[in-house]
Protein backbone atom coordinates (compact mmCIF):
# COMPACT_ATOMS: atom_id res chain seq x y z
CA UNK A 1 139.77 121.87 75.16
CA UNK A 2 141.21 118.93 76.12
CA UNK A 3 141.17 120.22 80.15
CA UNK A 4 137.44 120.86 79.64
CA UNK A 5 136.84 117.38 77.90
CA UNK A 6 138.80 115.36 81.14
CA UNK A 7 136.24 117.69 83.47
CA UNK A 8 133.04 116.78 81.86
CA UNK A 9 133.91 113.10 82.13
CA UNK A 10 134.76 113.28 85.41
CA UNK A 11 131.51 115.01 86.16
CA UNK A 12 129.44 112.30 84.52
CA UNK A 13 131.56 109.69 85.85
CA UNK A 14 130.86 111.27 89.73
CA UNK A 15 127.15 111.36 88.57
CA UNK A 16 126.58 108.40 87.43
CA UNK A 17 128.48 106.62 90.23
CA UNK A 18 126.61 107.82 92.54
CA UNK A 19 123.43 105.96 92.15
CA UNK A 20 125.21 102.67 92.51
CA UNK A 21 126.85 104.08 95.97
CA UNK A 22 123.59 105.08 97.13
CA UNK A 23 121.96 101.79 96.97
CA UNK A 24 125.02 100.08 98.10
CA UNK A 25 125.40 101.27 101.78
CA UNK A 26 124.92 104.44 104.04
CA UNK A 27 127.73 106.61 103.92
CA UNK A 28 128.60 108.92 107.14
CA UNK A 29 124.89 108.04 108.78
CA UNK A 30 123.41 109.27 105.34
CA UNK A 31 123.08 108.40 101.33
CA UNK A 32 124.61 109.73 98.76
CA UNK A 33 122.77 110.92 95.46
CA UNK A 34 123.77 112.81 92.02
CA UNK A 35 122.15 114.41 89.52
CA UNK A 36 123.28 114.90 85.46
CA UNK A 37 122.19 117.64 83.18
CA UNK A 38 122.71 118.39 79.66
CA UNK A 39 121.18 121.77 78.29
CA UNK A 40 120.84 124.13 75.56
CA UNK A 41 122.33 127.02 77.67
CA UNK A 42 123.30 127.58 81.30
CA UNK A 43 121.47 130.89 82.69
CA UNK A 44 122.09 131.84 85.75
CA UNK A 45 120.07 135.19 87.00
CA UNK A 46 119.26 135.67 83.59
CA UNK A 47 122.90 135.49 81.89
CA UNK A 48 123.94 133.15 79.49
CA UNK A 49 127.30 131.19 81.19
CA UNK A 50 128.29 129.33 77.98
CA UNK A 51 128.66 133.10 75.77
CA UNK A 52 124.86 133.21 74.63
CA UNK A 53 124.55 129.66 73.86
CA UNK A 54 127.35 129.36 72.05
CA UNK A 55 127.78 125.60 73.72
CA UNK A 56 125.72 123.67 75.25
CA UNK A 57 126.27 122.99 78.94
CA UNK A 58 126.90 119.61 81.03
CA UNK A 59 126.30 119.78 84.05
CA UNK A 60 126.83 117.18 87.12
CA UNK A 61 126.13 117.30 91.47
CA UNK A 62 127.28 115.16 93.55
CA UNK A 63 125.41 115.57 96.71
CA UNK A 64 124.93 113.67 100.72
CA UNK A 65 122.12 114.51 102.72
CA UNK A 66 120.82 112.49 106.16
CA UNK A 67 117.78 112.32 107.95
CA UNK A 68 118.54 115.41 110.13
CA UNK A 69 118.79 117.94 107.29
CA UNK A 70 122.02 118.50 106.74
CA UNK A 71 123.37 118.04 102.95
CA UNK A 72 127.34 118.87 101.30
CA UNK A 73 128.25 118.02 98.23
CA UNK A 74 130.00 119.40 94.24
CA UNK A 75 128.79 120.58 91.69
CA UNK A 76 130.34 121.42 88.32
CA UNK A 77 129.65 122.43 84.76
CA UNK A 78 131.21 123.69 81.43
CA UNK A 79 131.15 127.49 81.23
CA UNK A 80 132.24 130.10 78.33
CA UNK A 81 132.90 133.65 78.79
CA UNK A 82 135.17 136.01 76.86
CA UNK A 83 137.71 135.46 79.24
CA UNK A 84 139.29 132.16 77.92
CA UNK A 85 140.45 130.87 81.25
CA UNK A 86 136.93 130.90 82.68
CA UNK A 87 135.98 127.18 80.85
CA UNK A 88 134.63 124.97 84.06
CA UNK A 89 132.68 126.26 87.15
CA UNK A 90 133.01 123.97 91.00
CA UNK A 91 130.59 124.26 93.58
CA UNK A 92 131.60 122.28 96.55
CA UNK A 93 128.16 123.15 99.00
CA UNK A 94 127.03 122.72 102.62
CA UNK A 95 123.73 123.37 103.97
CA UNK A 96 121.01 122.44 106.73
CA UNK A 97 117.26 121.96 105.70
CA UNK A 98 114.37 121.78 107.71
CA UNK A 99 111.08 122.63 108.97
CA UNK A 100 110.18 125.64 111.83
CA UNK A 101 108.33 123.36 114.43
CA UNK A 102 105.59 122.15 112.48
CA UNK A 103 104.32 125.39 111.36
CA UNK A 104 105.12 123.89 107.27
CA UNK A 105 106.97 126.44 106.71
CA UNK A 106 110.45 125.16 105.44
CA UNK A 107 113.74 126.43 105.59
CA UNK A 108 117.18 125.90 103.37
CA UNK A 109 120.60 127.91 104.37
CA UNK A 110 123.50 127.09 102.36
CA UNK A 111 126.96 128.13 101.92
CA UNK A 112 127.91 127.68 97.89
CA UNK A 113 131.90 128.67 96.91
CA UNK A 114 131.84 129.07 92.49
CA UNK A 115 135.63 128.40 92.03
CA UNK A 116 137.03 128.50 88.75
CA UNK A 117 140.03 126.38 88.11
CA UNK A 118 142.53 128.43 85.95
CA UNK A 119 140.91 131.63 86.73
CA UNK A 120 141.17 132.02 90.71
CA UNK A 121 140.74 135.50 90.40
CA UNK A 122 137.06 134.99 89.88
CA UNK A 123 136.04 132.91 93.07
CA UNK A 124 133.38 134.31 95.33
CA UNK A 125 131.21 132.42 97.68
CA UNK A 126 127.21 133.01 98.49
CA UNK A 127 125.21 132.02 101.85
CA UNK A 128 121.14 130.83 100.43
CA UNK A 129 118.69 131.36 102.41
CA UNK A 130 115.78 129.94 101.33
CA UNK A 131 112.22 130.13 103.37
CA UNK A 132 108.96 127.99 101.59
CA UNK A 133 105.54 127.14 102.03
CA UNK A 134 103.50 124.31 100.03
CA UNK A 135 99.42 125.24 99.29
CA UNK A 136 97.94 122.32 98.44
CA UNK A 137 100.17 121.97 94.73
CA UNK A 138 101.58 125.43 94.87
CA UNK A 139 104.64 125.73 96.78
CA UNK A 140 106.29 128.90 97.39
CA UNK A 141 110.13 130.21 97.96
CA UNK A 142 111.56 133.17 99.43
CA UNK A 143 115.04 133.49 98.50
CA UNK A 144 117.81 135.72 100.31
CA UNK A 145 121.22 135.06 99.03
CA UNK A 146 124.31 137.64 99.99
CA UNK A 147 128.15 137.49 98.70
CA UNK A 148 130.11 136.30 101.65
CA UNK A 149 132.92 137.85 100.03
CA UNK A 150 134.00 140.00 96.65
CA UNK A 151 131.63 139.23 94.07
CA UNK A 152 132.93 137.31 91.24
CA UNK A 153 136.35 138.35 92.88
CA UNK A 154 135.81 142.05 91.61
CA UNK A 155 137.61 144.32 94.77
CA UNK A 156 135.04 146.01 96.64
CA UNK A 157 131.59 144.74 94.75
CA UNK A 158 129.12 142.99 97.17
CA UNK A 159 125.99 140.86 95.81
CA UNK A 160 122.47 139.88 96.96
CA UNK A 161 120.05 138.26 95.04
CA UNK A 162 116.51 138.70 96.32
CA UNK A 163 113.76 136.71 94.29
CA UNK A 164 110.60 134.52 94.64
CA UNK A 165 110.31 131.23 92.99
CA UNK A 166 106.53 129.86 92.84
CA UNK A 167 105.90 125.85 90.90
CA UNK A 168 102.75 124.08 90.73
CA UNK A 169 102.29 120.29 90.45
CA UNK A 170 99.48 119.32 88.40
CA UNK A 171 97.64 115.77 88.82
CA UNK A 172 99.43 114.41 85.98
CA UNK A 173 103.15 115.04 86.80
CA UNK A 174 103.75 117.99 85.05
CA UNK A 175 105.24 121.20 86.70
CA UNK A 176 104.80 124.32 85.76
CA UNK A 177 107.88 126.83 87.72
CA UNK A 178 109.61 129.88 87.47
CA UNK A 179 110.99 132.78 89.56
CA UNK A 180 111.68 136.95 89.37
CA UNK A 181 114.22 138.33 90.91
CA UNK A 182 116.78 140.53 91.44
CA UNK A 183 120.28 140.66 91.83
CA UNK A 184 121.64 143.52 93.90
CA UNK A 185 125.54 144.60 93.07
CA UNK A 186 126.86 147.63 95.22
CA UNK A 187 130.66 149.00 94.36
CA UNK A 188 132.62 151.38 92.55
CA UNK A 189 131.24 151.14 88.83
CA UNK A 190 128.72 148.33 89.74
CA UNK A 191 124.96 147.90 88.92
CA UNK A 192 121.88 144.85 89.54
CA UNK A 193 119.69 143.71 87.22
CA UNK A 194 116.37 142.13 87.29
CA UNK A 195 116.13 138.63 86.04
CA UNK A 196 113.60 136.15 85.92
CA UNK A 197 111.90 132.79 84.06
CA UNK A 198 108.97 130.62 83.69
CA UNK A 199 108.81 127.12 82.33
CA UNK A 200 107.36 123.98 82.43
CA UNK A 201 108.65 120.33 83.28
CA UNK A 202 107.89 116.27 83.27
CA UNK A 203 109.85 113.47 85.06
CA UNK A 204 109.43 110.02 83.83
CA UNK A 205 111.82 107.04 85.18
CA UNK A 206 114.18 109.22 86.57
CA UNK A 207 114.71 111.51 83.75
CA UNK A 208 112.90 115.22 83.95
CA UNK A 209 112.99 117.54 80.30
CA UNK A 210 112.62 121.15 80.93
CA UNK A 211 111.58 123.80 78.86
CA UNK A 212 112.33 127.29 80.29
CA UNK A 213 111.96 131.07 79.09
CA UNK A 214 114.72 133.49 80.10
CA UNK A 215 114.61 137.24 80.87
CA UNK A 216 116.35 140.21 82.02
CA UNK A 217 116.55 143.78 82.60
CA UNK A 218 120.03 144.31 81.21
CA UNK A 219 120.25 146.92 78.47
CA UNK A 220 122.99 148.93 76.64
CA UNK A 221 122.73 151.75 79.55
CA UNK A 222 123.71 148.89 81.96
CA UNK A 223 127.19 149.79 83.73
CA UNK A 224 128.15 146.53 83.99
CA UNK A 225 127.35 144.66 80.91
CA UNK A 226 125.99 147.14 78.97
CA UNK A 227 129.02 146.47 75.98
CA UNK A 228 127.80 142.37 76.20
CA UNK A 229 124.47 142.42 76.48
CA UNK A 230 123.72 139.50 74.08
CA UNK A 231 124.71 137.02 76.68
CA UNK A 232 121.66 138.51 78.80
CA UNK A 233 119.00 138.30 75.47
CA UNK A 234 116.16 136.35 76.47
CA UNK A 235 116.35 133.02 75.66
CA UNK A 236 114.16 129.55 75.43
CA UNK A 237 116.13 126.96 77.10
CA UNK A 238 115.85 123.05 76.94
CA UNK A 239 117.46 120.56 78.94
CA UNK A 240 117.20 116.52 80.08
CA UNK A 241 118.21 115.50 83.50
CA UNK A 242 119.20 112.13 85.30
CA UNK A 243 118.53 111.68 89.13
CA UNK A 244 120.55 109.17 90.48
């Protein structure tokens, strides 16, 4: 507890520092920015990652981006799971963003590593690829995203998650979002799962609350988490972020 506690102080420190580096100076020919979340939950593809809620999750990104496209950065966050040793998730991220000619349609390719301190045996690493197009308010994503290696450092088990995620901007800053998707799992004793969620969202001064609706196809037949499938119930989740 007290190795979690030092993490999640570190993250907000990183987070909240951030802001006052960005205004300071440019840093490698671009600015620095960060991001701080605290939530009900953290669902990822439709799984709870703090053992169905059972604590709520801080979360924290440091990130760079310039001019050209390209970004890097970290991101972290408290995490529960039945396996004690999984109790923080890193993301240190690269990626190049950009538009095809001026066609406007965008494009995002990242390379994400989840590392686990004190449970190596877990890290994997995914490549995004993202592909959008903005209609007037809509805007529209086509997501591609493949293991680059052992999924969730399982031997043998390769991932991709295929899924759409559609928002729409209304006149009065509020933004209604969500996705459906699904995440493909091949290997011995492996199985996907659909997942997907819809909710709705308001940034004032920096600070955006979110209101989101869970879902997934996980069941008691699934091979995979078919024993633990109360971490995949759906779920309403609320959380309040700072942009720095």
């Amino acid at each position: 507890m007290m190795k979690l506690n030092k993490t999640l102080l570190v993250l907000a420190t990183i987070a909240c520092s951030s802001g006052v580096m960005a205004e300071e100076a440019k840093v490698f020919g671009g600015t620095l920015g960060g991001k701080l979340t605290i939530a009900s939950d953290y669902v990822f593809r439709g799984e709870s990652e703090t053992m169905d809620g059972d604590v709520p999750a801080i979360q924290g990104t440091l990130s760079w981006s310039n001019d050209a496209g390209w970004y890097a950065g970290f991101f972290g966050s408290n995490i529960k799971f039945a396996d004690p040793n999984l109790e923080v998730v890193t993301g240190p991220f690269i990626g190049k963003a950009g538009e095809f000619g001026e066609s406007g349609f965008t494009y995002d390719v990242m390379v994400f590593s989840y590392l686990y301190p004190g449970a190596s045996y877990s890290n994997y690493t995914e490549l995004w690829l993202k592909v959008g197009r903005q209609f007037g308010q809509l805007n529209m994503q086509l997501e591609v995203t493949p293991t680059l290696d052992d999924w969730f450092g399982v031997a043998g088990w390769q991932g991709v998650n295929y899924a759409i995620h559609p928002s729409y901007s209304f006149d009065n800053g509020v933004q209604l979002s969500g996705s459906v998707g699904y995440q493909d799992l091949d290997g011995e004793g492996a199985e996907g799962w659909g997942h997907w969620n819809l909710g709705v969202s308001k940034s004032w001064a920096g600070y955006t609350l979110d209101l989101r609706y869970h879902g997934s196809t996980v069941d008691t037949d699934h091979k995979v988490y078919g024993t633990q499938t109360e971490i995949f119930d759906d779920r309403f989740v609320v959380g309040i972020s700072k942009a720095f």
